[in-house]
Protein backbone atom coordinates (compact mmCIF):
# COMPACT_ATOMS: atom_id res chain seq x y z
CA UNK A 1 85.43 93.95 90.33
CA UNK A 2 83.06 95.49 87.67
CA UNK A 3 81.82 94.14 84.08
CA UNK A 4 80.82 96.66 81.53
CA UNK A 5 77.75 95.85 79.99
CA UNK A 6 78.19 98.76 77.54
CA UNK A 7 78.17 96.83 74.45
CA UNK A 8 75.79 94.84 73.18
CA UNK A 9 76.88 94.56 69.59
CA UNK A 10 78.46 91.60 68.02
CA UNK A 11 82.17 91.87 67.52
CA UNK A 12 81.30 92.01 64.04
CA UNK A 13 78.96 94.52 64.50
CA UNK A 14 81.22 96.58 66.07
CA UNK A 15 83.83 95.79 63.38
CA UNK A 16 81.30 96.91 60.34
CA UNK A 17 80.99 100.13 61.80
CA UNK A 18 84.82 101.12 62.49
CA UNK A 19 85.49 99.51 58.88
CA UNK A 20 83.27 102.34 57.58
CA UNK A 21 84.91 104.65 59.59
CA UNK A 22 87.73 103.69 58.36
CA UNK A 23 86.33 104.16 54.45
CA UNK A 24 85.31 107.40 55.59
CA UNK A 25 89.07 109.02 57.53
CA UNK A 26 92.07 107.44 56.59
CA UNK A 27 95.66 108.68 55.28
CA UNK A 28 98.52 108.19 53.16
CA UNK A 29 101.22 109.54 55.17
CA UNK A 30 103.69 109.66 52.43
CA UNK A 31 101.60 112.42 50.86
CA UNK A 32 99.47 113.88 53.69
CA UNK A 33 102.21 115.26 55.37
CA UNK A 34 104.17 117.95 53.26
CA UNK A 35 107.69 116.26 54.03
CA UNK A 36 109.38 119.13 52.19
CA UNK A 37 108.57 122.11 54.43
CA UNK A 38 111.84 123.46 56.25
CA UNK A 39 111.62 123.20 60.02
CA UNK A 40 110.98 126.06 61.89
CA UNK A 41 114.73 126.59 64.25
CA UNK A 42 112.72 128.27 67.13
CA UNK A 43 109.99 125.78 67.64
CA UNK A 44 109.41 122.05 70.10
CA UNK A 45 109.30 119.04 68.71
CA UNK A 46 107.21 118.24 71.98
CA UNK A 47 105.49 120.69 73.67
CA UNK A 48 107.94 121.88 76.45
CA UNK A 49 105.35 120.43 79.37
CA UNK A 50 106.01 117.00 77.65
CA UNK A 51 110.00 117.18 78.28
CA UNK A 52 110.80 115.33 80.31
CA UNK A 53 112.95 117.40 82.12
CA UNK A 54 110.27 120.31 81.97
CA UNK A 55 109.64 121.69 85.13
CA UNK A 56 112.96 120.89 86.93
CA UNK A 57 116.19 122.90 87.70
CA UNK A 58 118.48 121.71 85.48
CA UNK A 59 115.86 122.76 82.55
CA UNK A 60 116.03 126.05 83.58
CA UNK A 61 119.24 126.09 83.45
CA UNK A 62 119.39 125.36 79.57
CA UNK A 63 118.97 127.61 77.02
CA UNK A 64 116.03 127.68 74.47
CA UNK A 65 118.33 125.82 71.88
CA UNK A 66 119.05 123.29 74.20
CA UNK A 67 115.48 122.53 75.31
CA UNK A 68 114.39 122.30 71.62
CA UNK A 69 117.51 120.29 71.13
CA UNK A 70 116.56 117.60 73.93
CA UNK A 71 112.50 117.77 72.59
CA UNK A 72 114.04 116.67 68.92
CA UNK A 73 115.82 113.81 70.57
CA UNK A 74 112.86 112.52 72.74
CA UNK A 75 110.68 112.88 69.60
CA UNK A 76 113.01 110.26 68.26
CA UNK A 77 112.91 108.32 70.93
CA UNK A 78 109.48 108.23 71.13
CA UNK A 79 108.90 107.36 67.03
CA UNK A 80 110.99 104.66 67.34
CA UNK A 81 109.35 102.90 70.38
CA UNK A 82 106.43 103.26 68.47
CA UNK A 83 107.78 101.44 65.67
CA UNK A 84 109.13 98.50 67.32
CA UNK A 85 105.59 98.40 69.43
CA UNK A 86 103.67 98.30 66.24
CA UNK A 87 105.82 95.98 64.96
CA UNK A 88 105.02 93.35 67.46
CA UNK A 89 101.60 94.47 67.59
CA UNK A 90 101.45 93.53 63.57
CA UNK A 91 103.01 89.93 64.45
CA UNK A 92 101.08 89.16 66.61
CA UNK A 93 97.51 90.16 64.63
CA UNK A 94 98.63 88.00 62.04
CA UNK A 95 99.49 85.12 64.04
CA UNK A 96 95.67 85.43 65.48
CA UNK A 97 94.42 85.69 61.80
CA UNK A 98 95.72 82.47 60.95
CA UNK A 99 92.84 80.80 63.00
CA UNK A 100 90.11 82.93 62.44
CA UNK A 101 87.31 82.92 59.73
CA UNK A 102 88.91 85.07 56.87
CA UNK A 103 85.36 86.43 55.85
CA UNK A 104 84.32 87.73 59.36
CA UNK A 105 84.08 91.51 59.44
CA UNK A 106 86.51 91.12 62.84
CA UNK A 107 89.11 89.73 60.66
CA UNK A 108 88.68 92.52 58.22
CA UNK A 109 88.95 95.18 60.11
CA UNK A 110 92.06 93.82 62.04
CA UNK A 111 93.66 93.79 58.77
CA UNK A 112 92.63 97.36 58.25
CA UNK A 113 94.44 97.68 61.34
CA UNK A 114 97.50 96.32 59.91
CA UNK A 115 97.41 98.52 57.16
CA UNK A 116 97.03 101.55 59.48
CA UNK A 117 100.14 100.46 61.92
CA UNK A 118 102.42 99.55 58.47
CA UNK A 119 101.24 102.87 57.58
CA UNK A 120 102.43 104.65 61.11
CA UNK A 121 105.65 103.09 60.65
CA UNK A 122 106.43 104.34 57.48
CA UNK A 123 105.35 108.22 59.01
CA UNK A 124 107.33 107.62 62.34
CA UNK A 125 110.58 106.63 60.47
CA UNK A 126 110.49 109.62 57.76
CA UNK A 127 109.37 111.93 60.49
CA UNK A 128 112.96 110.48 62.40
CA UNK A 129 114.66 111.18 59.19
CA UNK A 130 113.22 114.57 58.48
CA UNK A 131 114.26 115.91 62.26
CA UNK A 132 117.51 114.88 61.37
CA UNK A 133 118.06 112.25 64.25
CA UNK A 134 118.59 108.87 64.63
CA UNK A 135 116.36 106.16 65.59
CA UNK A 136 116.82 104.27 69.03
CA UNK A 137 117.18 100.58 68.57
CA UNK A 138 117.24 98.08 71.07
CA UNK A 139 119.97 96.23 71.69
CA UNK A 140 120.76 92.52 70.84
CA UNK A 141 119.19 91.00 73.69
CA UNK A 142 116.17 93.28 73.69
CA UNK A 143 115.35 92.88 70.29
CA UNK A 144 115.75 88.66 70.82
CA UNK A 145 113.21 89.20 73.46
CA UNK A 146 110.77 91.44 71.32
CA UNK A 147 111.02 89.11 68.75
CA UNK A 148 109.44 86.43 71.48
CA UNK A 149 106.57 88.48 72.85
CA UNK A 150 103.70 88.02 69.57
CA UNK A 151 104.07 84.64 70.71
CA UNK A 152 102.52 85.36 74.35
CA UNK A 153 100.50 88.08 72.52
CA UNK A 154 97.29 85.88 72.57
CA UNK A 155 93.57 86.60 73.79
CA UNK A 156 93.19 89.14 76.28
CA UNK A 157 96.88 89.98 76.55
CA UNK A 158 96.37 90.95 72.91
CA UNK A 159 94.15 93.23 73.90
CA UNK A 160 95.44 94.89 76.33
CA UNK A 161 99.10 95.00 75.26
CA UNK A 162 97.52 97.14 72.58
CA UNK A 163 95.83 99.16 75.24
CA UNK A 164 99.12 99.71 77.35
CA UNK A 165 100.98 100.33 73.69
CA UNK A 166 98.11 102.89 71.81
CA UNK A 167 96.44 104.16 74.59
CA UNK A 168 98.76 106.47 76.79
CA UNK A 169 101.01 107.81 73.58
CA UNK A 170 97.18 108.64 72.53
CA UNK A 171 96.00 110.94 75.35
CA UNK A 172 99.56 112.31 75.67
CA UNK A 173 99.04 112.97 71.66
CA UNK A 174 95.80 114.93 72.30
CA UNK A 175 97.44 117.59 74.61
CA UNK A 176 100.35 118.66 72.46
CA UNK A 177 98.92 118.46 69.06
CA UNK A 178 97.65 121.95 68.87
CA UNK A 179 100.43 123.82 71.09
CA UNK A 180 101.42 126.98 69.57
CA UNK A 181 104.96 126.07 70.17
CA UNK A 182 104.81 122.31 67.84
CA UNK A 183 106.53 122.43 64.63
CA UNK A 184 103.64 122.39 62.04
CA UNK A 185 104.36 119.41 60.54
CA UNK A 186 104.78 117.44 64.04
CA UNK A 187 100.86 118.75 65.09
CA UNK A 188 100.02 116.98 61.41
CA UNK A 189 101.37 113.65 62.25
CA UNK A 190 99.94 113.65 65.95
CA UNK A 191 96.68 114.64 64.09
CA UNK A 192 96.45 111.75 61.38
CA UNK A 193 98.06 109.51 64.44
CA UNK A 194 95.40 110.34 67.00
CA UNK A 195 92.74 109.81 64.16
CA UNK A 196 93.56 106.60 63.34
CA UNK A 197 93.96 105.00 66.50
CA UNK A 198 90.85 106.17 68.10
CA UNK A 199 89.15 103.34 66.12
CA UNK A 200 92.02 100.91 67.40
CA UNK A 201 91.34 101.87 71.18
CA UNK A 202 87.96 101.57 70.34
CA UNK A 203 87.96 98.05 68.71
CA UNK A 204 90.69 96.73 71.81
CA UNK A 205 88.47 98.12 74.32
CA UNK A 206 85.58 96.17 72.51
CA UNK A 207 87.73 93.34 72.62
CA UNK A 208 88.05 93.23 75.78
CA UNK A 209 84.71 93.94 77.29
CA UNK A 210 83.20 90.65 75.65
CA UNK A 211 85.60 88.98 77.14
CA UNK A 212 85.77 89.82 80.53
CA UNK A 213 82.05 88.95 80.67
CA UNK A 214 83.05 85.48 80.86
CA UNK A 215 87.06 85.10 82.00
CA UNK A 216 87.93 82.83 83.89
CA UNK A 217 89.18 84.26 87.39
CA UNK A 218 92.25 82.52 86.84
CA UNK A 219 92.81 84.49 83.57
CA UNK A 220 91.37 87.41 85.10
CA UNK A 221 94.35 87.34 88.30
CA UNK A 222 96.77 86.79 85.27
CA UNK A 223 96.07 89.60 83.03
CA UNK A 224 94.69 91.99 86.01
CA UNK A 225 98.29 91.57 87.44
CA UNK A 226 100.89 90.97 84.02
CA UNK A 227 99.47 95.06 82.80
CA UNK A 228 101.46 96.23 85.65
CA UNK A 229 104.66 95.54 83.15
CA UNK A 230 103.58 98.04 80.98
CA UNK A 231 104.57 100.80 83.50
CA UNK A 232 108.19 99.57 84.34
CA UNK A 233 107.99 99.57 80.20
CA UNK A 234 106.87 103.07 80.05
CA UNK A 235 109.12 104.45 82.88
CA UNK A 236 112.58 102.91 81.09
CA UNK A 237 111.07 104.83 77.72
CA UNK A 238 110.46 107.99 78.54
CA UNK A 239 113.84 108.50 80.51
CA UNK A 240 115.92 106.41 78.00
CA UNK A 241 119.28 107.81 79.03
CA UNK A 242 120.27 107.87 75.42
CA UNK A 243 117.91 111.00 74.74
CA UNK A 244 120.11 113.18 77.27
CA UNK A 245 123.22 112.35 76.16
CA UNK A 246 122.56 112.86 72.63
CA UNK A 247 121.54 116.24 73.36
CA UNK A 248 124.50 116.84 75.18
CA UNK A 249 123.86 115.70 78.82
CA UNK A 250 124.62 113.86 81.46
CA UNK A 251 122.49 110.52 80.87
CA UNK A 252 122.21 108.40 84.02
CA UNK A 253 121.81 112.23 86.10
CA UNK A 254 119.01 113.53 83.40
CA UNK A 255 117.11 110.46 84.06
CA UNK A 256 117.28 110.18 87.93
CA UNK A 257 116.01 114.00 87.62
CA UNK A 258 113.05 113.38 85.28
CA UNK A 259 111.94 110.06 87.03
CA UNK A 260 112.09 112.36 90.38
CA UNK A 261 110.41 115.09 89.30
CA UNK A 262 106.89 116.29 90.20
CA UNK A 263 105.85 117.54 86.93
CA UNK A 264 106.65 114.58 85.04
CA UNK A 265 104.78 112.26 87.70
CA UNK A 266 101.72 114.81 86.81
CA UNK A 267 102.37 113.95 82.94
CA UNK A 268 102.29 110.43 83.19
CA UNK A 269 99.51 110.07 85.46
CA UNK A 270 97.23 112.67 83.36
CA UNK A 271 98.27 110.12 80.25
CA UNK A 272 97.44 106.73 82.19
CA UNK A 273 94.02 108.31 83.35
CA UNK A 274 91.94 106.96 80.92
CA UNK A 275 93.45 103.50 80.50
CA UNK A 276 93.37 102.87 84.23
CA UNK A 277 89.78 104.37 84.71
CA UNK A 278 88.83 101.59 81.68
CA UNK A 279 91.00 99.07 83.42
CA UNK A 280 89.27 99.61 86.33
CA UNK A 281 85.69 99.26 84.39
CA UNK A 282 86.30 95.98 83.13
CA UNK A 283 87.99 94.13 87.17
CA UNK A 284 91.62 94.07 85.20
CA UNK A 285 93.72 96.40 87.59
CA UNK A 286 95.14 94.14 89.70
CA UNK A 287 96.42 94.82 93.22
CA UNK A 288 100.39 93.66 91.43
CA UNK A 289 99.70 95.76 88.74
CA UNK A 290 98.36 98.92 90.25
CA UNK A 291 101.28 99.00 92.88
CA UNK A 292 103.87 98.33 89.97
CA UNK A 293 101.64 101.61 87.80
CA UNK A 294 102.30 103.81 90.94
CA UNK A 295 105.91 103.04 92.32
CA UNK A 296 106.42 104.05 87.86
CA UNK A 297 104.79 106.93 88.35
CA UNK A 298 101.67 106.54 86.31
CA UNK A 299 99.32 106.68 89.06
CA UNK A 300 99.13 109.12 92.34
CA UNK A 301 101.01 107.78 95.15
CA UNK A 302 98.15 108.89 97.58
CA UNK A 303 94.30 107.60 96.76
CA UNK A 304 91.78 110.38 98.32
CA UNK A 305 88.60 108.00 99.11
CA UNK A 306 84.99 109.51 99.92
CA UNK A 307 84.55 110.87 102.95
CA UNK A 308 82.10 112.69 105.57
CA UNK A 309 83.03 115.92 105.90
CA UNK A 310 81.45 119.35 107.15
CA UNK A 311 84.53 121.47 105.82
CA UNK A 312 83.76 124.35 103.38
CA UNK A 313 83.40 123.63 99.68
CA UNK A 314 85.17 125.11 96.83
CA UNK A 315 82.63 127.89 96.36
CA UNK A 316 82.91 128.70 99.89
CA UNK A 317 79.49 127.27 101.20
CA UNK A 318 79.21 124.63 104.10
CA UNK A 319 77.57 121.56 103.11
CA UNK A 320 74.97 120.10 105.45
CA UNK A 321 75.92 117.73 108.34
CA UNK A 322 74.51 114.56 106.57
CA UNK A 323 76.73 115.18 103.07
CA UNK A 324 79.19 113.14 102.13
CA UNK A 325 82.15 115.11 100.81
CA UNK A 326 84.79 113.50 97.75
CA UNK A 327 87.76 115.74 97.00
CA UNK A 328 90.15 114.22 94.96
CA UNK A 329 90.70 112.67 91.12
CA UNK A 330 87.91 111.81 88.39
CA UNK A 331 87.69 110.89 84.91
CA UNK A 332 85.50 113.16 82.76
CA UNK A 333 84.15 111.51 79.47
CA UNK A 334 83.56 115.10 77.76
CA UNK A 335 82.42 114.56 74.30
CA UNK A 336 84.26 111.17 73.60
CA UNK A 337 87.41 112.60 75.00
CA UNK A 338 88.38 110.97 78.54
CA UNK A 339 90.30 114.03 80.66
CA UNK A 340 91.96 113.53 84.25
CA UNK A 341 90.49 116.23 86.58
CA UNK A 342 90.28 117.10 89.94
CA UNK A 343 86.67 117.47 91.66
CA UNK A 344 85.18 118.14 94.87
CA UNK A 345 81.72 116.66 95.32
CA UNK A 346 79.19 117.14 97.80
CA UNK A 347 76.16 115.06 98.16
CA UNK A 348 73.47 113.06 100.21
CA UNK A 349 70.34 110.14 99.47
CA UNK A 350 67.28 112.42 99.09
CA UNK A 351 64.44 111.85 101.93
CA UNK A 352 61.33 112.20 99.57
CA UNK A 353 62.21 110.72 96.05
CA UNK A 354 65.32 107.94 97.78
CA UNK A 355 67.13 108.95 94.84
CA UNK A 356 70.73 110.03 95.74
CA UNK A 357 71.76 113.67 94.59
CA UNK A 358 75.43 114.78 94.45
CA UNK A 359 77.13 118.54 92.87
CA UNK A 360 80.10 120.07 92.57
CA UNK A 361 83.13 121.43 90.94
CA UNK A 362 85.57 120.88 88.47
CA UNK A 363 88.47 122.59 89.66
CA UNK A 364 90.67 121.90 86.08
CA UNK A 365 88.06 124.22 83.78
CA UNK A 366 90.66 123.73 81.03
CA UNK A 367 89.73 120.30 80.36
CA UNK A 368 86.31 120.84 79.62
CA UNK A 369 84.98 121.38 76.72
CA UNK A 370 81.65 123.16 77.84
CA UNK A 371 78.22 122.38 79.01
CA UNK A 372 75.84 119.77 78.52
CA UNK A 373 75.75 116.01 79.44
CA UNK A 374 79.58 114.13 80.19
CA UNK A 375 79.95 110.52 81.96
CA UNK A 376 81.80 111.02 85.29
CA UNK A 377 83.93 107.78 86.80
CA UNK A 378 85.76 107.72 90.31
CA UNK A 379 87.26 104.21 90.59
CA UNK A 380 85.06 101.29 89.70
CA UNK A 381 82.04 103.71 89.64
CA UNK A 382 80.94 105.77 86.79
CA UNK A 383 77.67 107.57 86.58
CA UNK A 384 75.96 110.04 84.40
CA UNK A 385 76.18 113.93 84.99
CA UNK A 386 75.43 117.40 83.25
CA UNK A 387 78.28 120.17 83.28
CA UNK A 388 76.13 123.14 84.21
CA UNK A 389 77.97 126.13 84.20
CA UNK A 390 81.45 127.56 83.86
CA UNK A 391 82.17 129.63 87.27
CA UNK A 392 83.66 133.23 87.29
CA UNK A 393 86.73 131.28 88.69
CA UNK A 394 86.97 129.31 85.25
CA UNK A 395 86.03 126.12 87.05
CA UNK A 396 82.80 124.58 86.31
CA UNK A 397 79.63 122.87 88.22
CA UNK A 398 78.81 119.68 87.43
CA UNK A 399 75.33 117.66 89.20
CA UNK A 400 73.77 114.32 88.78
CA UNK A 401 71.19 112.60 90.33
CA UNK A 402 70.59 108.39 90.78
CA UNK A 403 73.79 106.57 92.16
CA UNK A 404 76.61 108.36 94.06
CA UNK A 405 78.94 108.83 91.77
CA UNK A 406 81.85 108.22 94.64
CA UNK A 407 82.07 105.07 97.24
CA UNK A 408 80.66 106.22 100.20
CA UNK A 409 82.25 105.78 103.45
CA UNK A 410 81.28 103.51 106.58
């Protein structure tokens, strides 16, 4: 169990600054987004690697028309989850309001918040309306428990409810907003969506950092082990059998081949990357809750750990005797932008200086954005680094030097 010490701002410090930011890029959805343009018949309405069915054999088997058919329909699925999310998300803000000190800058910028989300709603349900769908409601008995949960929405859970609910559409958000294949006016609403919540992730994830600095450990076994919901949550949502049938297939078989498939497992771990390397950070990823995030598919099924090792590296050179060797998953803060890649690490504590130094590659190039200095996190560690080139290979070397950036083995 870690505690971030990142912070050392008051809350309403931290508040102050994302209420400027807020002065400084907001929108109006009603008018930012041209709601008249026609829609373009040949183009996604989610990039095809975001189907859910991408990848398999049955979505080979469909036509063009049908795969664009079945994106419009999980588009709509998608907006309305979102909508009912945000809904409970504005409950329960204004439930905490009603005991908090209505001049504090925290207050004030959780009402901003509000404004944003009522705001989101309002895009989400003309964007249904102008794909020409229909929104997915939950039934009776789902929406009388939804209409329960703002009342268990309190403290930490707050906080990371809103993690669980803004944080995954987010990074799923930030690879298909620019793919060639998007209908324009989709790429603007992930844009002004993607804006706007940054400072919500941000102000959660501030949130919850104070407080984990002194939780309780019986809090912290609650809420490290209740976030483990989220991804039985997630996994009914984005195989919601009602998206395949409306685009003409079988429901119950289109979902038992999306939840099986290996490219969708890929998706939704690459999306859950950042929330569980932050999770992680601050001790609240629970044994429970990690084993409930991998049998839904949101985290690998197999951990690589650091090992010793005297096998060839990436670039083909043997590493000496003494280094230890990590060759698995890592979380690359690149610029503010957290990205899932896959590494292999060499390194070894330094005889003369006792300083420990580590290289290496990054074997996904396309996820970086280019040289210069990144934050690095395997697990519970996270270290400092410099990207220092970009290979012939399209992969790039990365170095640090001070702690391992990897648990070393035994």
């Amino acid at each position: 169990m870690t505690t971030s010490v990142r912070s050392a701002t008051t809350r309403d410090e931290y508040a102050e600054r994302l209420l400027k930011g807020s002065v400084k890029k907001s929108y109006a959805p009603v008018v930012d987004i041209d709601w008249d343009t026609p829609l373009d018949a040949d183009k996604f309405f989610l990039p095809p690697k975001l189907v859910s069915l991408y990848g398999t054999p049955l979505w080979d088997s469909m036509s063009r028309e049908q795969q664009i058919e079945l994106s419009r329909q999980e588009l709509a699925n998608t907006l309305s989850a979102g909508i009912w999310f945000e809904n409970i998300l504005n409950q329960a803000l204004l439930r905490k309001m009603m005991h908090q000190d209505p001049t504090a800058r925290a207050t004030h910028y959780q009402l901003t918040e509000l404004g944003d989300e009522t705001r989101h709603m309002v895009m989400f349900g003309r964007a249904i309306e102008h794909i020409g769908a229909k929104p997915v409601r939950p039934r009776l008995y789902q929406r009388m428990i939804i209409n329960t949960l703002p009342f268990f929405f309190r403290g930490s859970v707050l906080w990371v409810a809103a993690l669980i609910g803004e944080e995954i559409f987010d990074s799923l958000q930030r690879q298909m907003m620019d793919d060639p294949d998007l209908q324009p006016f989709v790429q603007r609403l992930m844009r002004i969506h993607v804006t706007e919540e940054a400072r919500h992730i941000q102000f959660a994830r501030d949130g919850l950092r104070k407080r984990t600095q002194d939780m309780s450990w019986l809090t912290r076994l609650w809420v490290s082990n209740l976030n483990g919901a989220g991804g039985l949550f997630f996994r009914h949502l984005f195989s919601h059998p009602v998206q395949y049938w409306r685009a003409g297939l079988d429901g119950r078989a289109a979902r038992r081949i999306a939840r099986t498939s290996a490219h969708r497992h890929e998706v939704q771990v690459a999306g859950f990357a950042p929330l569980a390397a932050f999770l992680e950070e601050v001790g609240l990823m629970g044994r429970i809750s990690r084993r409930v995030w991998r049998r839904s598919g949101f985290l690998p099924k197999d951990h690589v750990a650091a090992r010793r090792d005297t096998d060839a590296s990436a670039d083909g050179v043997e590493p000496a005797i003494e280094d230890d060797v990590y060759d698995g998953f890592a979380v690359l803060d690149n610029g503010g932008r957290d990205s899932r890649v896959r590494v292999r690490l060499t390194g070894h504590l330094d005889p003369i200086d006792g300083r420990y130094h580590w290289q290496g590659s990054i074997l996904d190039g396309g996820m970086v954005a280019g040289t210069g200095p990144v934050r690095l996190t395997i697990g519970q560690r996270s270290v400092d680094a410099r990207i220092v080139e970009r290979t012939a290979q399209g992969t790039f070397s990365i170095a640090g030097v001070g702690e391992p950036p990897f648990t070393l083995a035994d």
